[in-house]
C-alpha atoms as a PDB file:
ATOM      1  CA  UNK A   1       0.000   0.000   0.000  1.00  0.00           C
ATOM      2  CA  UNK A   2       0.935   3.579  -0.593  1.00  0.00           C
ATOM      3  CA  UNK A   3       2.331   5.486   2.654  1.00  0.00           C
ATOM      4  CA  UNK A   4      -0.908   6.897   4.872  1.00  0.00           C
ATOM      5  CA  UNK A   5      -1.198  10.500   4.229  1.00  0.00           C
ATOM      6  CA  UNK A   6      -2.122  12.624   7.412  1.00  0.00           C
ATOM      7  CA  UNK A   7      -3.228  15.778   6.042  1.00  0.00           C
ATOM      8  CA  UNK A   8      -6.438  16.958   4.995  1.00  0.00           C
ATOM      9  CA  UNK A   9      -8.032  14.047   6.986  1.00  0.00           C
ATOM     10  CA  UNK A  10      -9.731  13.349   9.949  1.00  0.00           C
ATOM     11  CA  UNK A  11      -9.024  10.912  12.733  1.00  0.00           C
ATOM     12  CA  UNK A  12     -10.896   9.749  15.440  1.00  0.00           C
ATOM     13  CA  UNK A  13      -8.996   8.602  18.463  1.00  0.00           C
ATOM     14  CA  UNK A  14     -10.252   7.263  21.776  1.00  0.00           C
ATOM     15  CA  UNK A  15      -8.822   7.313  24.988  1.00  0.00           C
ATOM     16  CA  UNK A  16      -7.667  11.053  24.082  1.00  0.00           C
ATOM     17  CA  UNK A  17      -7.817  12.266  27.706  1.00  0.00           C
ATOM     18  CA  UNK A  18      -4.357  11.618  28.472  1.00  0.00           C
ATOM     19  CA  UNK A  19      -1.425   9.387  27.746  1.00  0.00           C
ATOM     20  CA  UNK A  20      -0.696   7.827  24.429  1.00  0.00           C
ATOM     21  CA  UNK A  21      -4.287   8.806  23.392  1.00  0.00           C
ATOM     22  CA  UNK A  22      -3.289  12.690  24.184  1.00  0.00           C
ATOM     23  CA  UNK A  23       0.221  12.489  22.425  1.00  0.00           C
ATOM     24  CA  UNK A  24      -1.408  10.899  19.571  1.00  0.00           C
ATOM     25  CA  UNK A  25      -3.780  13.643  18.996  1.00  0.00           C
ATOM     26  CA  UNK A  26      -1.039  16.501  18.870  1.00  0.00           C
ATOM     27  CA  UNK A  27       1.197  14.076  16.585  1.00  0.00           C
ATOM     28  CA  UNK A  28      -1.695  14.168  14.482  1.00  0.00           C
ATOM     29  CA  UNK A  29      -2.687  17.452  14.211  1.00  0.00           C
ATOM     30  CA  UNK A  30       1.288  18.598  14.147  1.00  0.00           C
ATOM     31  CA  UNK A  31       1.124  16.354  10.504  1.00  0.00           C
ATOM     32  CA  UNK A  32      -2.231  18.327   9.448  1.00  0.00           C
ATOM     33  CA  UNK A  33      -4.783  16.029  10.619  1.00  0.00           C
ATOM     34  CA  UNK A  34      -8.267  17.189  11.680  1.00  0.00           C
ATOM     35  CA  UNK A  35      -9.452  15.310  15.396  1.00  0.00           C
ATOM     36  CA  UNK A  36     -12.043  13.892  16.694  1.00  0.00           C
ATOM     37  CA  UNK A  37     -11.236  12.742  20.353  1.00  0.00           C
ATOM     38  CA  UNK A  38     -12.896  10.594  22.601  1.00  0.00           C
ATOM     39  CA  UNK A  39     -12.683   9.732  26.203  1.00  0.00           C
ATOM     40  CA  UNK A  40     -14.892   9.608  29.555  1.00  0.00           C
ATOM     41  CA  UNK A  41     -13.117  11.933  31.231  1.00  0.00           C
ATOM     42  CA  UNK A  42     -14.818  15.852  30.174  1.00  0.00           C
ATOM     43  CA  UNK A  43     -12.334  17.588  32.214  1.00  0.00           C
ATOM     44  CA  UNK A  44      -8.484  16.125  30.662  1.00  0.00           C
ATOM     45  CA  UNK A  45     -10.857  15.614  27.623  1.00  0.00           C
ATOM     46  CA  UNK A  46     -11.376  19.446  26.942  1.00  0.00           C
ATOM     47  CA  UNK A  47      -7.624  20.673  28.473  1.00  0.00           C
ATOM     48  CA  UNK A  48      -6.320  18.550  25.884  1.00  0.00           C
ATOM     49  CA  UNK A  49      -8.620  19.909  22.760  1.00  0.00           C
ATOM     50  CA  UNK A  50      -7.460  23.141  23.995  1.00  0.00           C
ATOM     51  CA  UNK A  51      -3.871  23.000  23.909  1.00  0.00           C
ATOM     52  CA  UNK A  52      -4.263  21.355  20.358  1.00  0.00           C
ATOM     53  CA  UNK A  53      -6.522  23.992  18.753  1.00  0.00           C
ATOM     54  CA  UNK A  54      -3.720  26.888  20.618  1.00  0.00           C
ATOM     55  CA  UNK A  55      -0.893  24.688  18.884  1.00  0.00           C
ATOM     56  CA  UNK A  56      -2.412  23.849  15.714  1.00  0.00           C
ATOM     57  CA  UNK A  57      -5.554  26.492  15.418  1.00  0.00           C
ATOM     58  CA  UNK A  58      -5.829  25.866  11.174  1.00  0.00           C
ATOM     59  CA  UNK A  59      -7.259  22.115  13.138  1.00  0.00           C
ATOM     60  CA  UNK A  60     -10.324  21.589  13.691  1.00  0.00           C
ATOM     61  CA  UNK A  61     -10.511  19.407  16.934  1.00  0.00           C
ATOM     62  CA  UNK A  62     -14.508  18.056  18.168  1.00  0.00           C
ATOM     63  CA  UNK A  63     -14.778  16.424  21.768  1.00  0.00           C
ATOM     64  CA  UNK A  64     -17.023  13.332  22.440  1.00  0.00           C
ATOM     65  CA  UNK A  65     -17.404  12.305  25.884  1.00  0.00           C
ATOM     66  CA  UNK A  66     -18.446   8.606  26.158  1.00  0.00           C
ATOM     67  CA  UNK A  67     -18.225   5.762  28.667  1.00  0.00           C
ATOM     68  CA  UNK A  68     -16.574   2.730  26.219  1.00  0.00           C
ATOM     69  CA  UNK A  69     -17.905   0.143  29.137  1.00  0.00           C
ATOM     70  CA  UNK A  70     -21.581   1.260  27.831  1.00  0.00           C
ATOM     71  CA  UNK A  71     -22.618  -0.399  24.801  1.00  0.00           C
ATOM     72  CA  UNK A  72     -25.235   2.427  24.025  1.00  0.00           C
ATOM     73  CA  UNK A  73     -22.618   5.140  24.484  1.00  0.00           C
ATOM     74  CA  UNK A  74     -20.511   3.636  22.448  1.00  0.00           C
ATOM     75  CA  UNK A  75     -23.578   3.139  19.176  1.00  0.00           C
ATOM     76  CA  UNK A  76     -24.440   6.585  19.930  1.00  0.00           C
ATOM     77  CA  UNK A  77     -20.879   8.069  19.880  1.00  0.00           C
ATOM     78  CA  UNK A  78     -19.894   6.072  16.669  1.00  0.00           C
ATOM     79  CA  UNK A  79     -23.872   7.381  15.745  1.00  0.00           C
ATOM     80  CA  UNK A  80     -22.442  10.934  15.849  1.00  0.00           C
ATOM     81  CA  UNK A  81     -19.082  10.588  13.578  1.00  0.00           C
ATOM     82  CA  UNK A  82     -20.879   8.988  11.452  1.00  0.00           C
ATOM     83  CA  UNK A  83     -23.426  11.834  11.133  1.00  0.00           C
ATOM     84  CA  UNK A  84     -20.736  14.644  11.010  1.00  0.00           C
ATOM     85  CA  UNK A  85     -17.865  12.768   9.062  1.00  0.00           C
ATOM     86  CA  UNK A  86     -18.714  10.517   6.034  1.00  0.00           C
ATOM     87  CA  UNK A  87     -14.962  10.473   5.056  1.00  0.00           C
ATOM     88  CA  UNK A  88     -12.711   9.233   7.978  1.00  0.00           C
ATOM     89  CA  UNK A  89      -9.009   8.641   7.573  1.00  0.00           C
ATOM     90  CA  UNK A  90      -7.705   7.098  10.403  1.00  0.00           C
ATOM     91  CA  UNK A  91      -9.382   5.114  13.542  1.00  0.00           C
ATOM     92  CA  UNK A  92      -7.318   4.583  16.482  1.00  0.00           C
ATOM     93  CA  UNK A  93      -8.715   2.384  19.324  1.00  0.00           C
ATOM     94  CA  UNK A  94      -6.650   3.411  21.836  1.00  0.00           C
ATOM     95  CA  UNK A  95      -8.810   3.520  25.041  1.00  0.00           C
ATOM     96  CA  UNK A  96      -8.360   0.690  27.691  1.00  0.00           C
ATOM     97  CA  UNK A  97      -8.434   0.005  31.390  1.00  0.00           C
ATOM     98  CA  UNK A  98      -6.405  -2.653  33.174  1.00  0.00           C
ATOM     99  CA  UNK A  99      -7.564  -5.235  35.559  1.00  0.00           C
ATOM    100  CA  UNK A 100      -5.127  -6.867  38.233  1.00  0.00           C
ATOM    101  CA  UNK A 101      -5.560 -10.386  40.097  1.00  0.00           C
ATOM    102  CA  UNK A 102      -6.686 -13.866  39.762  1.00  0.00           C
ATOM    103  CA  UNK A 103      -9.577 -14.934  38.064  1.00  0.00           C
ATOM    104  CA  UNK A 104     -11.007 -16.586  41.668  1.00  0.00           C
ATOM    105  CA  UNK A 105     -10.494 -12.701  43.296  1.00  0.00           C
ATOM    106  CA  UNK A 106     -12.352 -10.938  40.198  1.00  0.00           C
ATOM    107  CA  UNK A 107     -15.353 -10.702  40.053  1.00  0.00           C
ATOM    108  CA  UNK A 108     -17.698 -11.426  36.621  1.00  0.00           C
ATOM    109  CA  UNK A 109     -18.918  -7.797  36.433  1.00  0.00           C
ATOM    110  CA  UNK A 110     -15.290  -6.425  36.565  1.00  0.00           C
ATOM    111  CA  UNK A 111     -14.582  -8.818  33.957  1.00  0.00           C
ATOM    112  CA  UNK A 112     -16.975  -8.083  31.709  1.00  0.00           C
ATOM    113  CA  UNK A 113     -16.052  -4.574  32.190  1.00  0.00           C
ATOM    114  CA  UNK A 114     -12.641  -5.174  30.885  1.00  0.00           C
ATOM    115  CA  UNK A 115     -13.967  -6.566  27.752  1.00  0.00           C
ATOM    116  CA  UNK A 116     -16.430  -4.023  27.399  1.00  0.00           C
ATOM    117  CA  UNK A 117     -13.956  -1.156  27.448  1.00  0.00           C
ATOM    118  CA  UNK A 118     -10.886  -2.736  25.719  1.00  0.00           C
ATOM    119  CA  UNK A 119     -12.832  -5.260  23.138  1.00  0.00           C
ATOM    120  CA  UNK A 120     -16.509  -4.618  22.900  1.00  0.00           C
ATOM    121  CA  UNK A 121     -15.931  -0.706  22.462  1.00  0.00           C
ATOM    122  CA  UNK A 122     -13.471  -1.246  19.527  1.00  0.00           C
ATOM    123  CA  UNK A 123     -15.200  -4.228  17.877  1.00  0.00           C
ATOM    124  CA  UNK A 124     -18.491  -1.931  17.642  1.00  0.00           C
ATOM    125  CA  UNK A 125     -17.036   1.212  16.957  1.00  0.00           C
ATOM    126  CA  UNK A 126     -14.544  -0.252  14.282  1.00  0.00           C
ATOM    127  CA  UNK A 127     -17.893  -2.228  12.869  1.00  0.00           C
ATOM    128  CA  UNK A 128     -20.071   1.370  12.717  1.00  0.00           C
ATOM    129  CA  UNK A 129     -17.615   3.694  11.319  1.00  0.00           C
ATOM    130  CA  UNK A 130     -15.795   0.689   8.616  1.00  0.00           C
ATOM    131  CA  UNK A 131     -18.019   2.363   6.096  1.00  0.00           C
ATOM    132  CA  UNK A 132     -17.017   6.066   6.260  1.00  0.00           C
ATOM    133  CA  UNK A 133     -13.213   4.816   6.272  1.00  0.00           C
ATOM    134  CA  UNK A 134     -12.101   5.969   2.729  1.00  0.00           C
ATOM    135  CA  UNK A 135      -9.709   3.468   0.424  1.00  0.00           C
ATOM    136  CA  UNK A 136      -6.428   4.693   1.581  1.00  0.00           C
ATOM    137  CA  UNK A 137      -7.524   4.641   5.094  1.00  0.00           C
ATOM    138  CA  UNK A 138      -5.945   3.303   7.970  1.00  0.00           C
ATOM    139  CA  UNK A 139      -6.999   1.510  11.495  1.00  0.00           C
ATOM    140  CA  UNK A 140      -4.776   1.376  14.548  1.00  0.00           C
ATOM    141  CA  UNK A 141      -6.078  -1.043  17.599  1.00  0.00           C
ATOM    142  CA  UNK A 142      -4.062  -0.689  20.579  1.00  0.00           C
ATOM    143  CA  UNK A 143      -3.477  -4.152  22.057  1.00  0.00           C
ATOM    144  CA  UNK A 144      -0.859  -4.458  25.113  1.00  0.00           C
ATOM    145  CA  UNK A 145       2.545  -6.740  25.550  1.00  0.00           C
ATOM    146  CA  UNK A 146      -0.166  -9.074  27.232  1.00  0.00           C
ATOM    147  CA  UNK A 147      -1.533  -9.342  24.379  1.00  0.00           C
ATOM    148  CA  UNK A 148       1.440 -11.514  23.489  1.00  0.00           C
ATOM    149  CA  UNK A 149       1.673 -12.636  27.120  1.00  0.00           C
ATOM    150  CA  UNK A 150      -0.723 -13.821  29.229  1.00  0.00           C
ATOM    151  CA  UNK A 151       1.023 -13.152  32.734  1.00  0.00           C
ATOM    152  CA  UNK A 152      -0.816 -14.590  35.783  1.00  0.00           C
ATOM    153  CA  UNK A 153      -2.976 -12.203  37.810  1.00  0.00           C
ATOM    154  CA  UNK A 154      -3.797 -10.936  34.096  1.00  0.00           C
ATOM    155  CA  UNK A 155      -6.795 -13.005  32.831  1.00  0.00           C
ATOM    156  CA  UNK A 156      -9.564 -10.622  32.362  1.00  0.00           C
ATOM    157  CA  UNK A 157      -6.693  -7.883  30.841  1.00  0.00           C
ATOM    158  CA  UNK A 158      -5.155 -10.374  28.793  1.00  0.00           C
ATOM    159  CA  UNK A 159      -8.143 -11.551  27.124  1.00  0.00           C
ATOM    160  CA  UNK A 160      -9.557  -8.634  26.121  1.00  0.00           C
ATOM    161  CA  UNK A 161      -6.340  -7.770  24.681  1.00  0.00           C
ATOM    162  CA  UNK A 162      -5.401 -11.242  22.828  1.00  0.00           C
ATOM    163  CA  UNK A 163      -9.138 -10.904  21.468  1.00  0.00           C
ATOM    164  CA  UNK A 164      -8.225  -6.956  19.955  1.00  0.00           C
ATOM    165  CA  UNK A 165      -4.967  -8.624  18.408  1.00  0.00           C
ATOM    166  CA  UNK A 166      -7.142 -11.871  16.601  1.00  0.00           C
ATOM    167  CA  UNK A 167      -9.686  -9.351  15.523  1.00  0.00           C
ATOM    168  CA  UNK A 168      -7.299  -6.667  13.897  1.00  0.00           C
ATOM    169  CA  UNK A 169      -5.272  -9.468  12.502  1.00  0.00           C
ATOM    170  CA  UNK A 170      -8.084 -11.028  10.604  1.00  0.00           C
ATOM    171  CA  UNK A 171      -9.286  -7.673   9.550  1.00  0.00           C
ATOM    172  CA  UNK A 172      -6.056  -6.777   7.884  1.00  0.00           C
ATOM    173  CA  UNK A 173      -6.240  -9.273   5.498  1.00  0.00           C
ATOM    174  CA  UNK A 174      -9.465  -8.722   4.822  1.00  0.00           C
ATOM    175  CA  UNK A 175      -9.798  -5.300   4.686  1.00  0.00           C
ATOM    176  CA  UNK A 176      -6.498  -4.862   2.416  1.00  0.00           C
ATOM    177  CA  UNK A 177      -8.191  -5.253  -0.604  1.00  0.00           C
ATOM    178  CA  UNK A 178     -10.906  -2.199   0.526  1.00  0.00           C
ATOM    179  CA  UNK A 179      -7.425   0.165   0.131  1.00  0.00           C
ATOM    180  CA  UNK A 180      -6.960  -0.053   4.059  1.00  0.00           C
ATOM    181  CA  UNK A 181      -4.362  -0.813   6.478  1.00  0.00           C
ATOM    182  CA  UNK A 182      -4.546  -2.287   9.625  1.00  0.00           C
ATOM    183  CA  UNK A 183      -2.269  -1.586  12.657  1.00  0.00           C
ATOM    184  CA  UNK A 184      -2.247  -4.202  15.803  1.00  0.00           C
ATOM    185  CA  UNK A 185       0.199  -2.246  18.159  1.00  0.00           C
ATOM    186  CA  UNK A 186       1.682  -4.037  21.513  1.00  0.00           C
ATOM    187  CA  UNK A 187       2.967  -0.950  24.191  1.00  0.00           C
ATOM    188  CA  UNK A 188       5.005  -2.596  27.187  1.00  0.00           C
ATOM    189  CA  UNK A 189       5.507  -0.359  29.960  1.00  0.00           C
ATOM    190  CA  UNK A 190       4.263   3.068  28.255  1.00  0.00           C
ATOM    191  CA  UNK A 191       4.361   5.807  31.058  1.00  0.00           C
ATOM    192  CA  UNK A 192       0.639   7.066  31.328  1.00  0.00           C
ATOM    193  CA  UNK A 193      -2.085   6.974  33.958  1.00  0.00           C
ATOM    194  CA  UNK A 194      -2.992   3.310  33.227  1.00  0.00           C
ATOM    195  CA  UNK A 195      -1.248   2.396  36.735  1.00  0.00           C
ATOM    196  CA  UNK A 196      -3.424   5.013  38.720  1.00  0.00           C
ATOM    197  CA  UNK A 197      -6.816   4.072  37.003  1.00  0.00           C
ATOM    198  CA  UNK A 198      -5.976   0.149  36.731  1.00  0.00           C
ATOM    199  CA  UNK A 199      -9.111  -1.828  39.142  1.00  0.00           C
ATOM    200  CA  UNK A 200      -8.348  -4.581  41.245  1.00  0.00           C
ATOM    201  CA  UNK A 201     -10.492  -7.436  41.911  1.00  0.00           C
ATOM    202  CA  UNK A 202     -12.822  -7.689  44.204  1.00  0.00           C
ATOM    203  CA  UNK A 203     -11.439 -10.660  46.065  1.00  0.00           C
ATOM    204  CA  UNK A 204      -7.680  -9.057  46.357  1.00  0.00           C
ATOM    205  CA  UNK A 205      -6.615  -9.013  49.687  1.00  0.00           C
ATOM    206  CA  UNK A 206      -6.282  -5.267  50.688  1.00  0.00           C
ATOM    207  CA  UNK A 207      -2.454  -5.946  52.471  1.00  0.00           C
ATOM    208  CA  UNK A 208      -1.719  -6.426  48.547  1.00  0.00           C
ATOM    209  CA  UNK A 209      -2.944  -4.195  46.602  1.00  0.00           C
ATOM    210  CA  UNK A 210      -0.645  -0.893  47.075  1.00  0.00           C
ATOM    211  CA  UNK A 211       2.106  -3.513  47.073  1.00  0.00           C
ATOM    212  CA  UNK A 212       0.295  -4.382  43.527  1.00  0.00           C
ATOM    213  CA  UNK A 213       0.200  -0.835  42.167  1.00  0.00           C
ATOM    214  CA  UNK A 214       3.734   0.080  42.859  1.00  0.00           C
ATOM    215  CA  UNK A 215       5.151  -2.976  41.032  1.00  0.00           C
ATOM    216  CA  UNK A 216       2.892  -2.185  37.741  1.00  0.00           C
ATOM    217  CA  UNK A 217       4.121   1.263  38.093  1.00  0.00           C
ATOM    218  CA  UNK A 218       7.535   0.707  38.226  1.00  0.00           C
ATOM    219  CA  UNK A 219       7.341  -1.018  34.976  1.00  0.00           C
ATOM    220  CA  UNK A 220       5.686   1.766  33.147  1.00  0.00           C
ATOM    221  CA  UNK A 221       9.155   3.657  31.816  1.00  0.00           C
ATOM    222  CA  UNK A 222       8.780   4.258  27.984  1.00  0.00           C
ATOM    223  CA  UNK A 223       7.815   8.125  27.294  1.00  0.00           C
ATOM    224  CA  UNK A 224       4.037   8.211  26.065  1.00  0.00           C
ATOM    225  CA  UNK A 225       5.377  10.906  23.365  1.00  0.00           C
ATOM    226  CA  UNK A 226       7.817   8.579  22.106  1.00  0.00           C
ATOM    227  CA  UNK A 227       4.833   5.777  21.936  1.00  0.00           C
ATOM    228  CA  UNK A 228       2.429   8.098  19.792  1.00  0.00           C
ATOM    229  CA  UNK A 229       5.497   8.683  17.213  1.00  0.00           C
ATOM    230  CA  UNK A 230       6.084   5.465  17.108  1.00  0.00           C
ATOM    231  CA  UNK A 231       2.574   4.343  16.020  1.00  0.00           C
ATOM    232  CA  UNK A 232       2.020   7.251  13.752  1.00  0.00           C
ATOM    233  CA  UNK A 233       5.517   6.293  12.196  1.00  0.00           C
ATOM    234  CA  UNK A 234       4.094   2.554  12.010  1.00  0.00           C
ATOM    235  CA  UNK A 235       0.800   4.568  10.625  1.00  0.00           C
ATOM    236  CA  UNK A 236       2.752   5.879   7.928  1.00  0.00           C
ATOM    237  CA  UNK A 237       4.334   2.800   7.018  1.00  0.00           C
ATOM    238  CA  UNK A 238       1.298   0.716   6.895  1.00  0.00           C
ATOM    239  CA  UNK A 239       3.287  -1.445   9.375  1.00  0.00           C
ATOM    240  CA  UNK A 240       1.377  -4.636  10.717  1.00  0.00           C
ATOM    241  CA  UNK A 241       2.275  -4.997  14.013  1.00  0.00           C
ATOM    242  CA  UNK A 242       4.172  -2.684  16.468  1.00  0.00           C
ATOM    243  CA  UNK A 243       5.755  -3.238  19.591  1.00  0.00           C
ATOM    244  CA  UNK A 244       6.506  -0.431  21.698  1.00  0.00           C
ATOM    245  CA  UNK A 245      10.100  -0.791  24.099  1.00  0.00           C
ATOM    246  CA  UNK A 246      12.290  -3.796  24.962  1.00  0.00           C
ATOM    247  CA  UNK A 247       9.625  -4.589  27.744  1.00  0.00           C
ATOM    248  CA  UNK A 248       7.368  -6.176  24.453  1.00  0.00           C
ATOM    249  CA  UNK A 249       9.785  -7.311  22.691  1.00  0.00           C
ATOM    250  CA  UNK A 250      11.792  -8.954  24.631  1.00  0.00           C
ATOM    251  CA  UNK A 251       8.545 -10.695  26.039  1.00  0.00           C
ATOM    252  CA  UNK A 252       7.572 -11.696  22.424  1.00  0.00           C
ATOM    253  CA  UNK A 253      10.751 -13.348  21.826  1.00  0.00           C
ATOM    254  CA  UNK A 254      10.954 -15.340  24.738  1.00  0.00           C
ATOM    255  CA  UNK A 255       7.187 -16.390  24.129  1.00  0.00           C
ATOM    256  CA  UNK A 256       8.006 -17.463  20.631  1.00  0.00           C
ATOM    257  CA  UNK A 257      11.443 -19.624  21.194  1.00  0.00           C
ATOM    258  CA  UNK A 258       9.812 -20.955  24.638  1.00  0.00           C
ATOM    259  CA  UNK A 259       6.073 -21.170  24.024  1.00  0.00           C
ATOM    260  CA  UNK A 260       5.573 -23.081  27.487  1.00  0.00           C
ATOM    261  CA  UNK A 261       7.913 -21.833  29.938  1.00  0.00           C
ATOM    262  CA  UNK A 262       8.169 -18.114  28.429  1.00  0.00           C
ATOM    263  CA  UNK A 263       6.047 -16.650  31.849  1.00  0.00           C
ATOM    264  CA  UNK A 264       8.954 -18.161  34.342  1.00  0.00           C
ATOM    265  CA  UNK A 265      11.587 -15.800  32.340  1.00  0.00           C
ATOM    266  CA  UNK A 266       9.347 -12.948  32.212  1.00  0.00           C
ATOM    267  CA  UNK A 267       8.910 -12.936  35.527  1.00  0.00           C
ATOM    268  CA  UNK A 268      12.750 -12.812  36.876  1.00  0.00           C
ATOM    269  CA  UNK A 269      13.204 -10.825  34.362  1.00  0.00           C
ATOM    270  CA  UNK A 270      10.046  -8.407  36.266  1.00  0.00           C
ATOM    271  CA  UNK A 271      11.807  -8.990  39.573  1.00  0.00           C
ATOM    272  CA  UNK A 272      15.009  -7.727  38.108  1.00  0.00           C
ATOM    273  CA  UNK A 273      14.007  -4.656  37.124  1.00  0.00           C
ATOM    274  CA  UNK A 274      11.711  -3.834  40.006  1.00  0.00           C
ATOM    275  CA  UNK A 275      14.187  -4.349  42.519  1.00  0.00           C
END
């Protein structure tokens, strides 16, 4: 396929409150994208629309504030592009929450949450909007390094994101011969507020939680800024797969040459660096 071309399009990316989802929205309007951004959160929502539009103010940037876990605000919010954009560049499903313990501490409803947020949201809104992606268009899903690895303590997490990475892996093939290219992306420890907003399950003893956080945010080292250039890069190149830092693909490679022992590596190699 021919390189993506940024400008003079529009691209709707979720999960635009903060993070990668932020960085990826000034990225894109810094190559002459218009935005629309989408997250739950109004307040980080709007403060980052505004310092776009007082970067970039030939951009037109639109807000849509949506909770991804509901499936009706999800129908409506794809509703709504669809309505005000019949031409759509770029999709990025970048929005996702994390979910720590073992599948006997978390509960079904926190589980189903998971999937609702980081499969359901993407599977319906990449289903509603497929038609106003023009040939030459592009689709980014934002899987994880455990969607690669499926770490214990990780279930829920894990497969929502190995789910993400079957679908957009399928749909690369298929839609390839619509004109449009398909991104699976893997981040390992990308520095953004995934750590503070990550649930624990219900069953988790409380003595272990903090103990919890601290370790998943000591992992979390790459810049986010360095993670958006590196998937619009990847963008650009109509590259199928990314993986963001050594802490995917190091990971992947040990999960490829040792497909049944790969998890006793990864973790001494996790002890090693969280000491």
């Amino acid at each position: 396929m021919e390189p993506y071309r940024f400008a003079g399009r529009t691209a709707v990316v979720t999960g635009a409150a903060s993070g990668i989802g932020a960085r990826l929205a000034h990225g894109l309007a810094r190559r002459g994208s218009d935005l629309v951004l989408l997250d739950r959160d109004a307040a980080r929502l709007d403060e980052v629309a505004a310092a776009v539009r007082e970067e970039h103010p030939g951009r037109t940037v639109e807000v849509l504030v949506a909770d991804l876990a509901e499936r009706d605000e999800v129908l409506a919010a794809a509703a709504r592009v669809r309505e005000r954009h019949s031409n759509i560049g770029l999709l990025v499903n970048n929005a996702g929450v994390a979910l720590g313990g073992r599948f006997d501490q978390v509960s079904l409803e926190q589980f189903e949450h998971v999937m609702a947020v980081n499969f359901t949201a993407p599977l319906l809104l990449t289903h509603h909007l497929l038609g106003a992606l023009s040939p030459g268009g592009h689709l980014v899903n934002v899987s994880s390094l455990f969607g690669l690895v499926a770490p214990p303590g990780q279930s829920a997490y894990a497969a929502s994101k190995f789910a993400l990475r079957g679908l957009s892996e399928s749909l690369r093939w298929e839609l390839l011969e619509n004109g449009i290219g398909v991104t699976t992306v893997h981040p390992g420890g990308v520095r953004t507020r995934i750590a503070l907003s990550a649930q624990v399950g219900a069953g988790v003893p409380a003595g272990d939680i903090e103990r919890h956080r601290k370790l998943f945010a000591a992992l979390l080292s790459y810049p986010a800024d360095k993670a958006a250039e590196d998937i619009l890069r990847a963008v650009r190149r109509r590259q199928a797969r990314l993986l963001i830092a050594t802490s995917a693909k190091v990971p992947d490679a040990f999960a490829r040459l040792f497909p049944a022992s790969h998890m006793g590596l990864v973790a001494r190699l996790t002890r090693a660096r969280t000491k």
